[in-house]
C-alpha atoms as a PDB file:
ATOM      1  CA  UNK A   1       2.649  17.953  15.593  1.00  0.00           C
ATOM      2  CA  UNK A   2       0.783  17.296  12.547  1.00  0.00           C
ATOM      3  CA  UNK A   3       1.982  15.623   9.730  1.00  0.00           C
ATOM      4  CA  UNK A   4       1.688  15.438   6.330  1.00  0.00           C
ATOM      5  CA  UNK A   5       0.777  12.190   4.966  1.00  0.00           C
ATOM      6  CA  UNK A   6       0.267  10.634   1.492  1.00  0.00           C
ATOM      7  CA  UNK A   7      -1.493   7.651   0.815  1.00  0.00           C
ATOM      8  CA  UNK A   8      -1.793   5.632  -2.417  1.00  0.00           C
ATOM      9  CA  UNK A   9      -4.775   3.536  -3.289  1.00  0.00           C
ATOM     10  CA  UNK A  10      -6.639   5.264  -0.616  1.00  0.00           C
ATOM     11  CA  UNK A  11      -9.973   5.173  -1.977  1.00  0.00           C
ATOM     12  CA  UNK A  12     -11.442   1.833  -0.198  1.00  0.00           C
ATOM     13  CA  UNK A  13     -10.003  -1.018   2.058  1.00  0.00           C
ATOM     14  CA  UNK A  14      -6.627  -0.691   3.867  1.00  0.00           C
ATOM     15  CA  UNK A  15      -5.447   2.450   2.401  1.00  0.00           C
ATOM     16  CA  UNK A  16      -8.978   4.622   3.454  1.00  0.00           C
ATOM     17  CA  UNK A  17      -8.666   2.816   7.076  1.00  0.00           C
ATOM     18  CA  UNK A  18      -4.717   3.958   7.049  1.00  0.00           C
ATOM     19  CA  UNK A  19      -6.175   7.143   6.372  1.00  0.00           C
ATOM     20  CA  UNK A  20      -8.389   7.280   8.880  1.00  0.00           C
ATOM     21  CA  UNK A  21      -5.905   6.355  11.314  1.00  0.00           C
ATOM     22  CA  UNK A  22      -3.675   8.769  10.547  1.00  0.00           C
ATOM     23  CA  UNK A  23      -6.439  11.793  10.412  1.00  0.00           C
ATOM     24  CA  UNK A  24      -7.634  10.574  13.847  1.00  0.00           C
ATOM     25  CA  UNK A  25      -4.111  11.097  15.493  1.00  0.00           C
ATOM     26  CA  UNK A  26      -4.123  14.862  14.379  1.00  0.00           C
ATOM     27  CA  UNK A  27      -2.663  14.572  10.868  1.00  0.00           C
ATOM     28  CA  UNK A  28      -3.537  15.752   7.040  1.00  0.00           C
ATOM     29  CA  UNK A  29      -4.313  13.041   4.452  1.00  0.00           C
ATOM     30  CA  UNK A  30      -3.653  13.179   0.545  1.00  0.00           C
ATOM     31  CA  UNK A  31      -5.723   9.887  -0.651  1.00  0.00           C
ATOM     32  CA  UNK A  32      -4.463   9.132  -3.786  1.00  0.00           C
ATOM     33  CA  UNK A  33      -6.594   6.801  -5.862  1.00  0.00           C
ATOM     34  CA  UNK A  34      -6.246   5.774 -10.459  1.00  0.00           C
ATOM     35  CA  UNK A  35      -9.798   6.273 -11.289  1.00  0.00           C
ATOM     36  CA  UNK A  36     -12.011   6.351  -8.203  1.00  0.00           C
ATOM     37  CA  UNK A  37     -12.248   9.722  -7.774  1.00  0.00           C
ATOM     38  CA  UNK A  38     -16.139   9.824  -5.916  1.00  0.00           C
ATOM     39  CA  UNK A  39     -15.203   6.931  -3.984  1.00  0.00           C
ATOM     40  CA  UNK A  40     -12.264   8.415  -2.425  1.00  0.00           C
ATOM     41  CA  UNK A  41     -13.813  11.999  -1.474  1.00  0.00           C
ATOM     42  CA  UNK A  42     -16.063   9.898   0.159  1.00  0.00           C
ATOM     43  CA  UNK A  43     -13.299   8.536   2.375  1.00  0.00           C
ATOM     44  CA  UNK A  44     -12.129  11.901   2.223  1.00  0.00           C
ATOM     45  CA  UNK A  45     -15.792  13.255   3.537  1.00  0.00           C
ATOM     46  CA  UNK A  46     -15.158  10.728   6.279  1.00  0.00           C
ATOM     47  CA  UNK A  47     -11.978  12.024   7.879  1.00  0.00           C
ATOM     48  CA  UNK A  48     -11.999  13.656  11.261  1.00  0.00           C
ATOM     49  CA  UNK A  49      -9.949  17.331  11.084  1.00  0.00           C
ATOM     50  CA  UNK A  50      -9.258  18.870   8.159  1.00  0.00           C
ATOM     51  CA  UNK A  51      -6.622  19.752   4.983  1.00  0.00           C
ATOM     52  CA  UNK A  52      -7.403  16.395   3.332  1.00  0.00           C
ATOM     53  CA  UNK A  53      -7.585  15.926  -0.477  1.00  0.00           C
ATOM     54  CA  UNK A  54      -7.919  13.586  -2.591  1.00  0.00           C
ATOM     55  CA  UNK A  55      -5.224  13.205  -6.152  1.00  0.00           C
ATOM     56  CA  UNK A  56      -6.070  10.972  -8.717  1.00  0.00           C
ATOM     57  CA  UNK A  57      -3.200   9.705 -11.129  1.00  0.00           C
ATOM     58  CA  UNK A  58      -2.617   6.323 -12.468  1.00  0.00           C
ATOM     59  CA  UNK A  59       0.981   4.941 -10.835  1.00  0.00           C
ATOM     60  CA  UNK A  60       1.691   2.538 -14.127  1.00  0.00           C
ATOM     61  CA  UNK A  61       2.629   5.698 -16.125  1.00  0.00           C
ATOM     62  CA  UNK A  62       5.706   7.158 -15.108  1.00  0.00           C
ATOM     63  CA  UNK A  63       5.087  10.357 -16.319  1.00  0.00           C
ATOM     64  CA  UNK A  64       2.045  11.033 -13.679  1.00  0.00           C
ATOM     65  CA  UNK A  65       4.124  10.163 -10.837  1.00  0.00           C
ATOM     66  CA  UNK A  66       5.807  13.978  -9.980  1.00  0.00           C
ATOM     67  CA  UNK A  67       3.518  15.422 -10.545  1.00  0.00           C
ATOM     68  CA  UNK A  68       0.661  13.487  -7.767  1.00  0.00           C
ATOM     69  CA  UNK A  69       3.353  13.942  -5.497  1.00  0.00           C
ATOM     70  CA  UNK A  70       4.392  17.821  -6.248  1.00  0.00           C
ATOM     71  CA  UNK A  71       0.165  18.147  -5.982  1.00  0.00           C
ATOM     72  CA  UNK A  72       0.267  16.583  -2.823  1.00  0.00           C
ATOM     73  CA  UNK A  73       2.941  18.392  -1.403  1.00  0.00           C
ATOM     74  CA  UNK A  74       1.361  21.376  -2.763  1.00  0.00           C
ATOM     75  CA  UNK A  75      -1.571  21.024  -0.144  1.00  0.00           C
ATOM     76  CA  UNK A  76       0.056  19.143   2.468  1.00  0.00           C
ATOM     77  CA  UNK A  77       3.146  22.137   2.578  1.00  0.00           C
ATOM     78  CA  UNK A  78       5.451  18.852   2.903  1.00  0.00           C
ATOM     79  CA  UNK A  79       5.089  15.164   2.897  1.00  0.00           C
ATOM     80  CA  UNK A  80       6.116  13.862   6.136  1.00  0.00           C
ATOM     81  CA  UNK A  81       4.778   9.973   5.726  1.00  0.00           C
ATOM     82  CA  UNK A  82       4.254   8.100   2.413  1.00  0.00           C
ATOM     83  CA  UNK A  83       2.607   4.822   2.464  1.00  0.00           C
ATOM     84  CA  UNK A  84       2.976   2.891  -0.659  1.00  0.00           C
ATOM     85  CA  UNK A  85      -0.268   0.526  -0.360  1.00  0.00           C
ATOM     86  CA  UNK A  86      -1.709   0.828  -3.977  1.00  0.00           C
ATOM     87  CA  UNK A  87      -1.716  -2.326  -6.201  1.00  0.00           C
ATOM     88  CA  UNK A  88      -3.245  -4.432  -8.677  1.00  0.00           C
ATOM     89  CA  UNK A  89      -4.026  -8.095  -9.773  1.00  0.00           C
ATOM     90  CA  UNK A  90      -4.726  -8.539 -13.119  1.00  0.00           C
ATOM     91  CA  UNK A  91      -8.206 -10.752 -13.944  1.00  0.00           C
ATOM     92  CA  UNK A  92      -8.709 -12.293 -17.203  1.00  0.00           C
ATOM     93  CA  UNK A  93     -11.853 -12.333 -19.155  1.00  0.00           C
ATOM     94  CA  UNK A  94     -13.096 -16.353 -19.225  1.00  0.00           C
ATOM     95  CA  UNK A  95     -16.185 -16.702 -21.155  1.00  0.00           C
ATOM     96  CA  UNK A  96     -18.261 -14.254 -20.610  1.00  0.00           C
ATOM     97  CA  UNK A  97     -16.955 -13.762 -16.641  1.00  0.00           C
ATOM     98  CA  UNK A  98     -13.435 -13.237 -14.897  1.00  0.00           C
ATOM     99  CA  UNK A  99     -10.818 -15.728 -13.467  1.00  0.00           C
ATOM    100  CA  UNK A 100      -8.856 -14.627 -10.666  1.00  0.00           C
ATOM    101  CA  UNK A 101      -5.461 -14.056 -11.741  1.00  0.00           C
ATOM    102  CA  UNK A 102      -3.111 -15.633 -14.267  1.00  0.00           C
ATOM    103  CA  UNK A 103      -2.583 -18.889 -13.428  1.00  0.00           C
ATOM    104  CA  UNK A 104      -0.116 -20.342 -15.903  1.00  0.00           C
ATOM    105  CA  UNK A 105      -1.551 -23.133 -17.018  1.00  0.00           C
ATOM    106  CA  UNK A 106      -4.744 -21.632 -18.165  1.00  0.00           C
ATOM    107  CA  UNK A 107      -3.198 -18.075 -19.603  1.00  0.00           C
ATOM    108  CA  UNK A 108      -1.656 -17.327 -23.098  1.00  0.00           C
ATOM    109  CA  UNK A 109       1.471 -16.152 -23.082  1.00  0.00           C
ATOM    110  CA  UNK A 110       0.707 -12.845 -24.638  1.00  0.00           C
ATOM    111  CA  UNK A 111      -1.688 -12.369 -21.597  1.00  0.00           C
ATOM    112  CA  UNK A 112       0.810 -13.784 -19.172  1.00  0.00           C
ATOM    113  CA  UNK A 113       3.249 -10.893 -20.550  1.00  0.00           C
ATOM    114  CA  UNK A 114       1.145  -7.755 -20.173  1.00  0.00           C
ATOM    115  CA  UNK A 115      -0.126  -8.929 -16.947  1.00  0.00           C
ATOM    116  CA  UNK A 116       3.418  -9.339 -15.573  1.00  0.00           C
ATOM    117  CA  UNK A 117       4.253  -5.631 -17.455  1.00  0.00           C
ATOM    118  CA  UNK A 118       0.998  -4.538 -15.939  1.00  0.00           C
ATOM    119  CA  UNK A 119       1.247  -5.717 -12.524  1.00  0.00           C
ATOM    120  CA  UNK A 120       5.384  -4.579 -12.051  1.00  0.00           C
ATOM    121  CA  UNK A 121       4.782  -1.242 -13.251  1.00  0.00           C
ATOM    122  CA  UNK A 122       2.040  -0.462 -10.585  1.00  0.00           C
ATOM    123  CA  UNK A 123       2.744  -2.660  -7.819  1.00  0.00           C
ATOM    124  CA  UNK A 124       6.321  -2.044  -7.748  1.00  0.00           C
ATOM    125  CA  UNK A 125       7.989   0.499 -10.579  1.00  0.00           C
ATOM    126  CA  UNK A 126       5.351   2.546  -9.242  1.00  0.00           C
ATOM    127  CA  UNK A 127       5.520   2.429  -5.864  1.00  0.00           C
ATOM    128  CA  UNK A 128       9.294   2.893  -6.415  1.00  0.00           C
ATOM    129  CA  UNK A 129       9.019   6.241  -8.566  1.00  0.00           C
ATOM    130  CA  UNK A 130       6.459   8.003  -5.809  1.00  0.00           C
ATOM    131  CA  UNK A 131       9.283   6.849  -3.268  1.00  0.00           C
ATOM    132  CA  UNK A 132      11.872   8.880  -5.208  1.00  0.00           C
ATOM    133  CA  UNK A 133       9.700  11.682  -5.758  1.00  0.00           C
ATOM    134  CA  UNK A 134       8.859  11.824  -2.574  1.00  0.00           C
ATOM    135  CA  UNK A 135      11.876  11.009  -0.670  1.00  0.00           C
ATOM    136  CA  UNK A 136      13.600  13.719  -2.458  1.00  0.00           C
ATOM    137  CA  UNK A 137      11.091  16.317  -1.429  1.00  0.00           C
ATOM    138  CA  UNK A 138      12.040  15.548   2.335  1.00  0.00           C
ATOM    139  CA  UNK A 139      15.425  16.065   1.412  1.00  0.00           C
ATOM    140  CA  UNK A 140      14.956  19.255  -0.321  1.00  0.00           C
ATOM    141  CA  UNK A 141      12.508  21.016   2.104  1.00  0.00           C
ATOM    142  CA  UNK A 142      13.231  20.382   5.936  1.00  0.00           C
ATOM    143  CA  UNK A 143      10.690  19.585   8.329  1.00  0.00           C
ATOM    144  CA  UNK A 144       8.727  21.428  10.523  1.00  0.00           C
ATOM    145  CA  UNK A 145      10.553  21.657  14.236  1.00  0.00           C
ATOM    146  CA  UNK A 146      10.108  18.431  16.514  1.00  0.00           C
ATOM    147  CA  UNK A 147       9.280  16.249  13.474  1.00  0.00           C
ATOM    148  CA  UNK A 148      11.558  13.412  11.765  1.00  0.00           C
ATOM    149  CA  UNK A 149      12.885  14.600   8.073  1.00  0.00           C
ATOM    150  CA  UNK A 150      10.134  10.938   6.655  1.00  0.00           C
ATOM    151  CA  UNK A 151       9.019   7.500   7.124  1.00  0.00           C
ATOM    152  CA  UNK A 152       7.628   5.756   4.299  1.00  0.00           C
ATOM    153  CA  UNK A 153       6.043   2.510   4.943  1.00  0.00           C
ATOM    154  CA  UNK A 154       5.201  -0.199   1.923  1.00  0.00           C
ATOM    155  CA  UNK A 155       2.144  -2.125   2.304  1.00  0.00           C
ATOM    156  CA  UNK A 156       3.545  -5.869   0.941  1.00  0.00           C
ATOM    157  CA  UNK A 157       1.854  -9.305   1.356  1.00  0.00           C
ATOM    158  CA  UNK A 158       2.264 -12.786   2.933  1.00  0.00           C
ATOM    159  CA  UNK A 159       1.956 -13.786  -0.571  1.00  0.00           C
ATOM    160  CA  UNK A 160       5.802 -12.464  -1.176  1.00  0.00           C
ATOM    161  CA  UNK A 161       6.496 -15.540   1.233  1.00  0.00           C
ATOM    162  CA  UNK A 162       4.460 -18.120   0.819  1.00  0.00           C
ATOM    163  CA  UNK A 163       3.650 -17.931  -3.042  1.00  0.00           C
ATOM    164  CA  UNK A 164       0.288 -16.601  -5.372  1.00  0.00           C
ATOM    165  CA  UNK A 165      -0.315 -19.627  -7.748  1.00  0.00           C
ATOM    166  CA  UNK A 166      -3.621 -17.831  -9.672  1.00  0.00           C
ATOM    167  CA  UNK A 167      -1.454 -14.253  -8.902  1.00  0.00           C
ATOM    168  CA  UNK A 168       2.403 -15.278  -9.433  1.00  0.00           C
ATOM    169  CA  UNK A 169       3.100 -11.623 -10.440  1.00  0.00           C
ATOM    170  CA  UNK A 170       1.033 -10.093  -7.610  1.00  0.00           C
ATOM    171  CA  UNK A 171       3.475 -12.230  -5.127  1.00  0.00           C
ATOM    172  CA  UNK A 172       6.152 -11.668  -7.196  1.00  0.00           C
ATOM    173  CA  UNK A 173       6.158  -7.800  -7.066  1.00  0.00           C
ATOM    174  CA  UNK A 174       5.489  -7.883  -3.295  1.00  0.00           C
ATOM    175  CA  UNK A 175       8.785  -9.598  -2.855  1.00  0.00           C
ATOM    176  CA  UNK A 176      10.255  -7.482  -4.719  1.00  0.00           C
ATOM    177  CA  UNK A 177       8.869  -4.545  -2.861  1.00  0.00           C
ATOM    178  CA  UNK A 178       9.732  -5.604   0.335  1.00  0.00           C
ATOM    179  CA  UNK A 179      13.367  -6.228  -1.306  1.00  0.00           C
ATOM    180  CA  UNK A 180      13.393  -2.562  -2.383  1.00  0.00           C
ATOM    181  CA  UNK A 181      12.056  -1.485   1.066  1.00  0.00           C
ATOM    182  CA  UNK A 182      15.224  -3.032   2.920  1.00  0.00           C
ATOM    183  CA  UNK A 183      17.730  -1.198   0.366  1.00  0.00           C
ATOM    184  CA  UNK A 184      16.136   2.097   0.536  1.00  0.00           C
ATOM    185  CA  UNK A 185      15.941   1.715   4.668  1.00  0.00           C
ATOM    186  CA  UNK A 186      19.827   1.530   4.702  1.00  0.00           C
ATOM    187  CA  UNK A 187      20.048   4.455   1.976  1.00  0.00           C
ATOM    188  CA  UNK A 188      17.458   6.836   3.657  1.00  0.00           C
ATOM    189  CA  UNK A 189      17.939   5.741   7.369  1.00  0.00           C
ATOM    190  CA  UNK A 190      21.404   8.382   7.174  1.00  0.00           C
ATOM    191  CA  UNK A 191      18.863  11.510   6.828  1.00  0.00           C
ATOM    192  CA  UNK A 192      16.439  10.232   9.035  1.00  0.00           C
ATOM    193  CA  UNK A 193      14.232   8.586   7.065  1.00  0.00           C
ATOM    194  CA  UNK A 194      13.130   5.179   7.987  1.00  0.00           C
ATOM    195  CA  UNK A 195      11.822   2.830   5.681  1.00  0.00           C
ATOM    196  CA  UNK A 196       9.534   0.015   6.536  1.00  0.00           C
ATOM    197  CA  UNK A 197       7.012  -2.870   5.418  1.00  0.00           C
ATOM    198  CA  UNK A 198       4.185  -4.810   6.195  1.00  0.00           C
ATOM    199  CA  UNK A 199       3.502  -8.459   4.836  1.00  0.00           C
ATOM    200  CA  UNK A 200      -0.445  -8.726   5.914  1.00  0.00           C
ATOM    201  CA  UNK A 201      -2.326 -12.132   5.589  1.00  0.00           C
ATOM    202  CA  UNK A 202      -6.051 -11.948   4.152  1.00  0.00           C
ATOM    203  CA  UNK A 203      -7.869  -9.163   4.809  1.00  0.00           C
ATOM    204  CA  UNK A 204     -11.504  -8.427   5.447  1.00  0.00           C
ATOM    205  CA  UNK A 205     -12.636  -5.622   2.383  1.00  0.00           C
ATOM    206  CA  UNK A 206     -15.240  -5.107  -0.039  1.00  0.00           C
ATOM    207  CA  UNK A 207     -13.131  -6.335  -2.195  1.00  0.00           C
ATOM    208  CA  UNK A 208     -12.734 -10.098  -0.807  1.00  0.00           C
ATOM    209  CA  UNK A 209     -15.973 -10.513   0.435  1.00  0.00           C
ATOM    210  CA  UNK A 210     -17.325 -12.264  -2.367  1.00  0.00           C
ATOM    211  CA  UNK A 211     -14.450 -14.700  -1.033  1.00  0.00           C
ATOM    212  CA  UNK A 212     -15.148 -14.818   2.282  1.00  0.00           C
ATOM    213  CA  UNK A 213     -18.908 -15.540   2.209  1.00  0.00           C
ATOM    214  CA  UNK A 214     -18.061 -17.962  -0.422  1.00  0.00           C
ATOM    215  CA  UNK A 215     -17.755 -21.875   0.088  1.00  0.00           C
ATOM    216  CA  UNK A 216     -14.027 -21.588   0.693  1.00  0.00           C
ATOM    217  CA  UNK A 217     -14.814 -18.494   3.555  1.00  0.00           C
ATOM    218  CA  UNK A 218     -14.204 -21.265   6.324  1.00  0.00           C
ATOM    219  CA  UNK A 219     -10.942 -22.664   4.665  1.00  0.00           C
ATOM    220  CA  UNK A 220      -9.661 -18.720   4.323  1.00  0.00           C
ATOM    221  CA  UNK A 221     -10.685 -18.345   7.946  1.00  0.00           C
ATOM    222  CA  UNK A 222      -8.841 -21.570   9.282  1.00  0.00           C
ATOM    223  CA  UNK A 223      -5.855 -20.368   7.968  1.00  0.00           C
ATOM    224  CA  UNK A 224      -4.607 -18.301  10.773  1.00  0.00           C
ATOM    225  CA  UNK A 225      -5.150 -20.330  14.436  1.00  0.00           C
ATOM    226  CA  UNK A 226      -7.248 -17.268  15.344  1.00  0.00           C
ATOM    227  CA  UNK A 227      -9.884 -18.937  13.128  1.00  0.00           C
ATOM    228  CA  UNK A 228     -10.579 -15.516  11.132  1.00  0.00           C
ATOM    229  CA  UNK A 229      -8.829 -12.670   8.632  1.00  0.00           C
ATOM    230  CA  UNK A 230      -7.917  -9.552   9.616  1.00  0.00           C
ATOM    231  CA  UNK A 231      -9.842  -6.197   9.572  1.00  0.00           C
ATOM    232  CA  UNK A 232      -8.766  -3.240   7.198  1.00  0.00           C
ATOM    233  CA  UNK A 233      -9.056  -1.548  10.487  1.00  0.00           C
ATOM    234  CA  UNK A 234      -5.913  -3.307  12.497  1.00  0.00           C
ATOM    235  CA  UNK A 235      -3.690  -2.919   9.384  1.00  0.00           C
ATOM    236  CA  UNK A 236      -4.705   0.786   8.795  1.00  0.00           C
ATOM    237  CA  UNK A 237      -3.332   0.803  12.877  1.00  0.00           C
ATOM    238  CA  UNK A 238      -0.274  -1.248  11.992  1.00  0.00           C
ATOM    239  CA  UNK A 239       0.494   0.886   9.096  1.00  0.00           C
ATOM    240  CA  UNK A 240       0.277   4.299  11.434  1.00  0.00           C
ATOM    241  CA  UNK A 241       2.502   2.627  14.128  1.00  0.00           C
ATOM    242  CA  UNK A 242       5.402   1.700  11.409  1.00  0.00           C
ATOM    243  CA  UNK A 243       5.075   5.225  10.934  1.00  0.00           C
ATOM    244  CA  UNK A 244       5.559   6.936  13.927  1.00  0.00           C
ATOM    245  CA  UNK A 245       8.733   8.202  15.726  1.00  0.00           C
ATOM    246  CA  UNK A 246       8.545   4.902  17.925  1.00  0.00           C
ATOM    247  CA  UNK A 247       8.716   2.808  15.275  1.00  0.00           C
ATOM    248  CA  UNK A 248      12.162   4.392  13.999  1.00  0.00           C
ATOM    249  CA  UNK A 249      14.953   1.318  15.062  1.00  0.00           C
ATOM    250  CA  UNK A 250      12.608  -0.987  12.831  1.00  0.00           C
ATOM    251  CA  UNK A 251      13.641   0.770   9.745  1.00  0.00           C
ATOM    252  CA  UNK A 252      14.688  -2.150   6.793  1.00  0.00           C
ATOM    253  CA  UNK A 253      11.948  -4.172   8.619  1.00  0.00           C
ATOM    254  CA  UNK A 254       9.045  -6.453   7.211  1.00  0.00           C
ATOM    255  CA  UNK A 255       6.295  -6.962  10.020  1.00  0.00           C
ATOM    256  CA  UNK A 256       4.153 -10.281   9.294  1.00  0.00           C
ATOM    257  CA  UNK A 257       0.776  -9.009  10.060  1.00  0.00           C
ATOM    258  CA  UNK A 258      -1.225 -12.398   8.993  1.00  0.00           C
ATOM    259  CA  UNK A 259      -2.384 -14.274  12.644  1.00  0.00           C
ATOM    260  CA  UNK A 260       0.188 -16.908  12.492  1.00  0.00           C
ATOM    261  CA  UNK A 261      -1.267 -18.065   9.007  1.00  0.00           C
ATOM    262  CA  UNK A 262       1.923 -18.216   7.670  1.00  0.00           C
ATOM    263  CA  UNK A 263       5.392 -18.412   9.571  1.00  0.00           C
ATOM    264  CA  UNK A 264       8.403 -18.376   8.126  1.00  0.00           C
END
């Protein structure tokens, strides 16, 4: 039975291979991405089967948030799966290039403030208001026969558990997402909803290669006893298994996903 899925920050790295996980198995994709709107019908272009789209809205203003997910149902009929997997770390301009991060040492406290501001409102006020919109929509309309009223799955970091010294408010909000994860598993899991997370380690994506063919590449590497970082690939599969029917009892769960780098 195919579902309907959405996907936020879908345009690149683990949300487009979530996406193409879930389009291989048979179901429709909404990739929602802020501003990368040719990027993400790429991904879209990319997709095997078809009734994909792509929604662009930015997840730090409130205001956009019903109405990416009333689009989304709009084309999908009814969202079946949300995965929460957009999210942000703030850089700050240092002479004339960017520093990872905020550490706090080396940031002023009004940029300390709007980066924590910035950085709750998308990685986790936003994630939270699609999970309302959304989770009341499979309330409201019921699902198709043989298919499970939702399963929403947030994508959280090691970093939640182990800390983010340059990103404090990054790791911060993951904890805090994972947090809101558990309470809205025991709230949902009474109309069948199931609510899970994932807590990956580093991951290999455009966006960290600079890191990983960098001189610390080897140190990032020896982190996990597997002597390398994950793919956007197995995560994308990770995130599609949390989803599924067989993944159900785990509801309220947070899978580590990071190769032993990190256990806790």
């Amino acid at each position: 039975m195919s579902r309907g899925v959405l996907i936020t920050g879908a345009s690149r790295g683990v949300g487009a291979a979530a996406a193409y996980a879930f389009a291989t198995a048979g179901d429709r994709v909404v990739l929602h991405c802020r501003g990368a709107v040719e990027r993400a019908e790429q991904v879209r272009a990319g997709l095997p089967g078809d009734g994909h789209a792509v929604v662009a809205a930015d997840l730090g203003d409130p205001a956009a948030i019903p109405a990416l997910v009333g689009d989304s149902a709009a084309v999908l009929g009814r969202i079946d799966v949300l995965v929460n997997n957009a999210a942000m770390f703030v850089d700050e301009p240092v002479a004339g290039s960017r520093r990872v991060g905020h550490p706090l040492p080396e940031t002023s406290y009004e940029d300390w403030v709007a980066t924590w501001r910035r950085t709750l409102a998308v990685n986790l006020e936003g994630a939270a208001h699609v999970t309302w919109c959304v989770a009341r929509q499979m309330l409201d309309k019921a699902p198709a026969d043989g298919v499970r009223r939702g399963a929403i799955v947030n994508v959280g970091s090691r970093g939640a558990y182990r800390g983010e010294p340059d990103v404090p408010a990054y790791g911060a909000s993951k904890a805090r997402l994972h947090a809101l994860g558990q309470s809205l598993a025991a709230s949902l899991a009474p109309h069948d909803i199931s609510v899970t997370s994932i807590a990956p380690g580093f991951i290999a994506t455009d966006m960290t290669e600079a890191f990983l063919t960098g001189p610390g590449g080897d140190a990032i590497r020896a982190q996990s006893p597997f002597g390398r970082v994950a793919t956007a690939e197995e995560v994308g599969q990770a995130i599609h298994w949390l989803a599924s029917a067989e993944a159900n009892w785990a509801s309220g769960a947070v899978l580590d996903y990071n190769g032993a780098s990190y256990l806790h």
